[in-house]
C-alpha atoms as a PDB file:
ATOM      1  CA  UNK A   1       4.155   7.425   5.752  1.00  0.00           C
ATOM      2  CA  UNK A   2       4.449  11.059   3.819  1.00  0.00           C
ATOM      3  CA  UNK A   3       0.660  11.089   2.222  1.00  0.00           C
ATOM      4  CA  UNK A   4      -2.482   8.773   2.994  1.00  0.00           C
ATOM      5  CA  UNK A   5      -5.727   8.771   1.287  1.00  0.00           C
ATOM      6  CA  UNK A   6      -8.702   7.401   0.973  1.00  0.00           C
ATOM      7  CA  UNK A   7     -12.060   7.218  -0.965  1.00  0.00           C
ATOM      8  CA  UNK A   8     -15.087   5.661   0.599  1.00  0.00           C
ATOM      9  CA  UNK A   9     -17.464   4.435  -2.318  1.00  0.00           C
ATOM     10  CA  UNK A  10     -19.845   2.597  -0.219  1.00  0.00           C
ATOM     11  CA  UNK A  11     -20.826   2.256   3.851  1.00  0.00           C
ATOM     12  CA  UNK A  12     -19.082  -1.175   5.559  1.00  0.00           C
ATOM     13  CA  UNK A  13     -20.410  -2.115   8.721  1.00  0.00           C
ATOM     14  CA  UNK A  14     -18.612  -3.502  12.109  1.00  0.00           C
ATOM     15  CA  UNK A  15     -19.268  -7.112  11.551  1.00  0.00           C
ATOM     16  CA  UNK A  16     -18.797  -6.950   7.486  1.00  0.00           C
ATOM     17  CA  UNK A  17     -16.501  -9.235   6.097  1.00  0.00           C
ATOM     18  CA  UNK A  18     -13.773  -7.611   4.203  1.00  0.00           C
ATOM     19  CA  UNK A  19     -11.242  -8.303   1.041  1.00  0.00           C
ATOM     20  CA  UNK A  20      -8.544  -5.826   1.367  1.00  0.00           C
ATOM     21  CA  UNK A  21      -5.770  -6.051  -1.516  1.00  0.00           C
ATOM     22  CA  UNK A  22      -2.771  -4.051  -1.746  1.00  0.00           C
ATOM     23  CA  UNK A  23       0.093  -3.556  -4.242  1.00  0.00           C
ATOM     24  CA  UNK A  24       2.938  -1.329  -5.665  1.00  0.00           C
ATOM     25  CA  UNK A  25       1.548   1.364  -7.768  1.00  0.00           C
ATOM     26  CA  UNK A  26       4.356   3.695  -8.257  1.00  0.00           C
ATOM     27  CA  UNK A  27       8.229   3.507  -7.372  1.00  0.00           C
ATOM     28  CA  UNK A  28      10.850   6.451  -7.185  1.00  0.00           C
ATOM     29  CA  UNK A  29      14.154   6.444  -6.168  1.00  0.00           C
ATOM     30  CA  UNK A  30      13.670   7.236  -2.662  1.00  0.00           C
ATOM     31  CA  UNK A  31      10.213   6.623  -2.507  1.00  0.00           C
ATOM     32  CA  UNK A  32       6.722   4.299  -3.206  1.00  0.00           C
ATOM     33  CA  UNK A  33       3.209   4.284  -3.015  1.00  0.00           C
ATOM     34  CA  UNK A  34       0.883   1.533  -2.030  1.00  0.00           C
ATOM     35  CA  UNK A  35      -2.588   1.297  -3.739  1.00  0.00           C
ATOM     36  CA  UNK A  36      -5.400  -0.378  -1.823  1.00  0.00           C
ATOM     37  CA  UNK A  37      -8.908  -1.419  -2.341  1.00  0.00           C
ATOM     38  CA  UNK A  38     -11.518  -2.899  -0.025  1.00  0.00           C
ATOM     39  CA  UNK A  39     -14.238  -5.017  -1.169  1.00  0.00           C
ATOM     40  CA  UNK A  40     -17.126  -6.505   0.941  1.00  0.00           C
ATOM     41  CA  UNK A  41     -18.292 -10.146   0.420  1.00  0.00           C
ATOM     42  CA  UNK A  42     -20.607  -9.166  -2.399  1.00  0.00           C
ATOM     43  CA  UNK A  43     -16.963  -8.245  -4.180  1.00  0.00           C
ATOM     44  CA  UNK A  44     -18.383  -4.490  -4.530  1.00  0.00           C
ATOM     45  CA  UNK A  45     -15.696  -1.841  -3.672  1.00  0.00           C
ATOM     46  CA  UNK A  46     -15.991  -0.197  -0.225  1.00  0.00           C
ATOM     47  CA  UNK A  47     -13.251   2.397  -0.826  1.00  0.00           C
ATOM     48  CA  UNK A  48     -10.171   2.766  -2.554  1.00  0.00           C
ATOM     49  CA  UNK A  49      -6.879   4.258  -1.339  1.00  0.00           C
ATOM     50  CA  UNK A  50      -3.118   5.119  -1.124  1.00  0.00           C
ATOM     51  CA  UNK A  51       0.035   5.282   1.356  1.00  0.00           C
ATOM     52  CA  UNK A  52       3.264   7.229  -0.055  1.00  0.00           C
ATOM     53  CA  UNK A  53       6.211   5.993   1.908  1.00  0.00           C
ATOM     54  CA  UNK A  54       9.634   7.467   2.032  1.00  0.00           C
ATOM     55  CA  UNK A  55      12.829   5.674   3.065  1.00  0.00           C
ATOM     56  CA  UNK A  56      15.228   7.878   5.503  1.00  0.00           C
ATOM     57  CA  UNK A  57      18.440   7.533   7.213  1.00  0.00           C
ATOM     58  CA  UNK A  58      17.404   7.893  10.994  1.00  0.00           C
ATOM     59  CA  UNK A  59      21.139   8.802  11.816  1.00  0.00           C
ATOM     60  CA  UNK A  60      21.373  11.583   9.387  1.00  0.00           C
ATOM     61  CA  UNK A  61      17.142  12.495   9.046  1.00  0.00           C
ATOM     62  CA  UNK A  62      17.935  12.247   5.145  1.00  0.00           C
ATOM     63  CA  UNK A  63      15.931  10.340   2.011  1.00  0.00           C
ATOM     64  CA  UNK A  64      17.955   7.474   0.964  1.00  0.00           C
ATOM     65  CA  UNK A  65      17.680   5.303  -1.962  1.00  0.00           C
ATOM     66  CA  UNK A  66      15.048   2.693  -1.319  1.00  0.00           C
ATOM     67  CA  UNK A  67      16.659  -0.414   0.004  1.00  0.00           C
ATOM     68  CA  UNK A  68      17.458  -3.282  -2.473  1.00  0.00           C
ATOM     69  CA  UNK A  69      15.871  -5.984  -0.096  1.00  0.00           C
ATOM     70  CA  UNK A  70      13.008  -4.047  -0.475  1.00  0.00           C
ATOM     71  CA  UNK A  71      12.849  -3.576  -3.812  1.00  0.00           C
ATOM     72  CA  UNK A  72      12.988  -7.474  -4.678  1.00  0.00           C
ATOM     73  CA  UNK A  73      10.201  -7.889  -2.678  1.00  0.00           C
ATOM     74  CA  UNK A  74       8.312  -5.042  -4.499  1.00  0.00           C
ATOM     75  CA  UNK A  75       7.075  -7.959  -7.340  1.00  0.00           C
ATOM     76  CA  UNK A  76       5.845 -10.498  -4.785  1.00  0.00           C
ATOM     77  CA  UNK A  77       3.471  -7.544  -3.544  1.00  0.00           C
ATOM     78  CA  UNK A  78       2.276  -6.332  -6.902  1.00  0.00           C
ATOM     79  CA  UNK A  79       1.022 -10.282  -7.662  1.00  0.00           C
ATOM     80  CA  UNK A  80      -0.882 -10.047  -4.710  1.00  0.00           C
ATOM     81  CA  UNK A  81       1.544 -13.107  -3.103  1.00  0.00           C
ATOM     82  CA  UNK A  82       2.779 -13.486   0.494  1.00  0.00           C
ATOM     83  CA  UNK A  83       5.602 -13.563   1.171  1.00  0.00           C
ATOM     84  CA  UNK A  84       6.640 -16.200   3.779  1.00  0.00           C
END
């Protein structure tokens, strides 16, 4: 993870029930960022959010392209499907 954020729109308590949906908002070549929103059980918005992740050789501590397995699973995400 390079960059999180997050925007709380509205207080959630401890024993809230929660809706939290997530999908592909943005894909470079050696990157992508995850969108996210949380919505209580009234379906109003708790707080919105993003995760930019970069892909990196651990050998050489270098960006690499992001993997083609992981790209092909980049759709099933952005429906809002599991996979599996």
């Amino acid at each position: 993870v390079v960059e999180a954020a997050v925007r709380y729109v509205r207080p959630a308590r401890l024993d809230d029930l929660l809706d939290v949906r997530c999908w592909v908002s943005e894909r470079r070549r050696a990157s992508f960022r995850f969108g996210y929103e949380i919505q209580n059980a009234a379906g109003e918005s708790v707080a919105t959010g993003s995760t930019l992740h970069a892909c990196w050789d651990p050998a050489t501590a270098k960006m690499i392209a992001v993997p083609d397995w992981l790209v092909a699973i980049m759709p099933v995400v952005a429906e809002g499907r599991a996979a599996g």
